[in-house]
C-alpha atoms as a PDB file:
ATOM      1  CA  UNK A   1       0.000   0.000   0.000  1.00  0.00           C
ATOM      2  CA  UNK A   2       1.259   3.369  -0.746  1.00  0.00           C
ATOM      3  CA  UNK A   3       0.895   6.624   0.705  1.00  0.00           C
ATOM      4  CA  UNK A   4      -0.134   9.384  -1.447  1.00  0.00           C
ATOM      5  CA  UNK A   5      -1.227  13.348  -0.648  1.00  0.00           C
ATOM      6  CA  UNK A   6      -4.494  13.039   0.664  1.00  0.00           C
ATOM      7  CA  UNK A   7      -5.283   9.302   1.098  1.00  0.00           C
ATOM      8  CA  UNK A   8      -3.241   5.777  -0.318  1.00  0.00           C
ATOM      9  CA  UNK A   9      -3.677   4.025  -2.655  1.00  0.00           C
ATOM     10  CA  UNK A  10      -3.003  -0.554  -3.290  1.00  0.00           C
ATOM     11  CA  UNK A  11      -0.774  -1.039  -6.210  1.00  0.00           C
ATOM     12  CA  UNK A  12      -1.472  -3.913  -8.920  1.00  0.00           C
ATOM     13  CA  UNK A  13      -4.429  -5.082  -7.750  1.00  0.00           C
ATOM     14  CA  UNK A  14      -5.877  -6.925 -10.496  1.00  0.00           C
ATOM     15  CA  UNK A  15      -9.593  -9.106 -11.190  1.00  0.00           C
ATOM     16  CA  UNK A  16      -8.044 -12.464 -11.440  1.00  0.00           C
ATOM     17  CA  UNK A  17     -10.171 -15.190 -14.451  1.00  0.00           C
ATOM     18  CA  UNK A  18     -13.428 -16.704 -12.969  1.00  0.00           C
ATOM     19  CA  UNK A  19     -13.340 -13.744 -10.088  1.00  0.00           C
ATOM     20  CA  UNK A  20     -16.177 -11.122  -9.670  1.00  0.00           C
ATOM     21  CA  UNK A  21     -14.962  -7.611  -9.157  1.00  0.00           C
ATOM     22  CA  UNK A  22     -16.179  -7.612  -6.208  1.00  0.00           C
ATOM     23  CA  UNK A  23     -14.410 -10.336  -4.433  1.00  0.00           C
ATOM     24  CA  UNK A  24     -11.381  -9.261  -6.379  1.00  0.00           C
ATOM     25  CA  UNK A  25     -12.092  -6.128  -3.854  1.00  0.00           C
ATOM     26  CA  UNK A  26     -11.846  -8.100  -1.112  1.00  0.00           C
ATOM     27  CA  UNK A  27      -8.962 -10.423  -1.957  1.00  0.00           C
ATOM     28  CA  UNK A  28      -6.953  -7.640  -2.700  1.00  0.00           C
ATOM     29  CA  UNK A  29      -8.079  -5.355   0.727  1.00  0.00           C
ATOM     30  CA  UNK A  30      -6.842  -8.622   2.685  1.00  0.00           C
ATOM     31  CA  UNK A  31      -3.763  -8.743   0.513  1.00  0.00           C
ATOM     32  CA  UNK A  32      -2.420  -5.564   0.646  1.00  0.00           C
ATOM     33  CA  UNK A  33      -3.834  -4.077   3.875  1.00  0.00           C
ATOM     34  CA  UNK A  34      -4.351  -6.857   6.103  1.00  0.00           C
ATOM     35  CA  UNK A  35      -8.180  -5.713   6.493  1.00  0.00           C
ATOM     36  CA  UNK A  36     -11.556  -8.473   5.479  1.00  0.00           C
ATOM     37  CA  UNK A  37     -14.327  -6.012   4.565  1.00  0.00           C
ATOM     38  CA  UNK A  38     -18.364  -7.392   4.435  1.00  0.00           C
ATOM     39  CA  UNK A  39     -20.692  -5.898   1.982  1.00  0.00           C
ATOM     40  CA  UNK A  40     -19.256  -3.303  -1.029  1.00  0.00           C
ATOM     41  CA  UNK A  41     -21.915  -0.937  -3.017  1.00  0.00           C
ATOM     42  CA  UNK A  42     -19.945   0.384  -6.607  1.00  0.00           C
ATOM     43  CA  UNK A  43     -19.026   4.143  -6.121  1.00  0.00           C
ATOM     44  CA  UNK A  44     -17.320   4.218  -9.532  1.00  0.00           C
ATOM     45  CA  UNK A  45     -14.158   3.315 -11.838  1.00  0.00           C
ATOM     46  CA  UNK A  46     -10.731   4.488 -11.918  1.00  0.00           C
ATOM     47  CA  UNK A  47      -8.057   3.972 -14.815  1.00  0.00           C
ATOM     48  CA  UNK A  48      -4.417   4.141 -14.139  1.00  0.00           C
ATOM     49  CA  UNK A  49      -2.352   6.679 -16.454  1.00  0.00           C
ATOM     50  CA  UNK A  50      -0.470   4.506 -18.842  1.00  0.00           C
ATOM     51  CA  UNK A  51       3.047   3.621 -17.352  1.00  0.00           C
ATOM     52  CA  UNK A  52       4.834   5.005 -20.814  1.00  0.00           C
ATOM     53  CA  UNK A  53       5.350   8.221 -22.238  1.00  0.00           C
ATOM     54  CA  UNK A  54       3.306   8.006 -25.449  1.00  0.00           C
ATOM     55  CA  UNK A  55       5.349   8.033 -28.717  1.00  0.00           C
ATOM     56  CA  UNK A  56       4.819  10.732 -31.696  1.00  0.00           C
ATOM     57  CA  UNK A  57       5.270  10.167 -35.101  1.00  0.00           C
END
């Protein structure tokens, strides 16, 4: 888990095959914080800024 201004934030968390998004939620909450959590409501999606600079042609 990192620390970042204003809150943290897990690293590669990812939905494994066969795994709901949901209990990826809670496998990776376990994982990386040490925390089980009960029941999860959607509050919305985040994407990650690509790792790479883009390229220009």
């Amino acid at each position: 888990m990192a620390h970042t201004r204003g809150g943290c934030c897990c690293r590669e968390g990812k939905v494994e095959f066969g795994e709901s998004a949901h209990d990826a939620a809670r496998r990776e909450t376990v994982e990386e914080s040490g925390f089980e959590v009960g029941e999860l409501s959607r509050l919305g999606c985040t994407r990650s800024a690509p790792r790479t600079a883009p390229t220009t042609s």
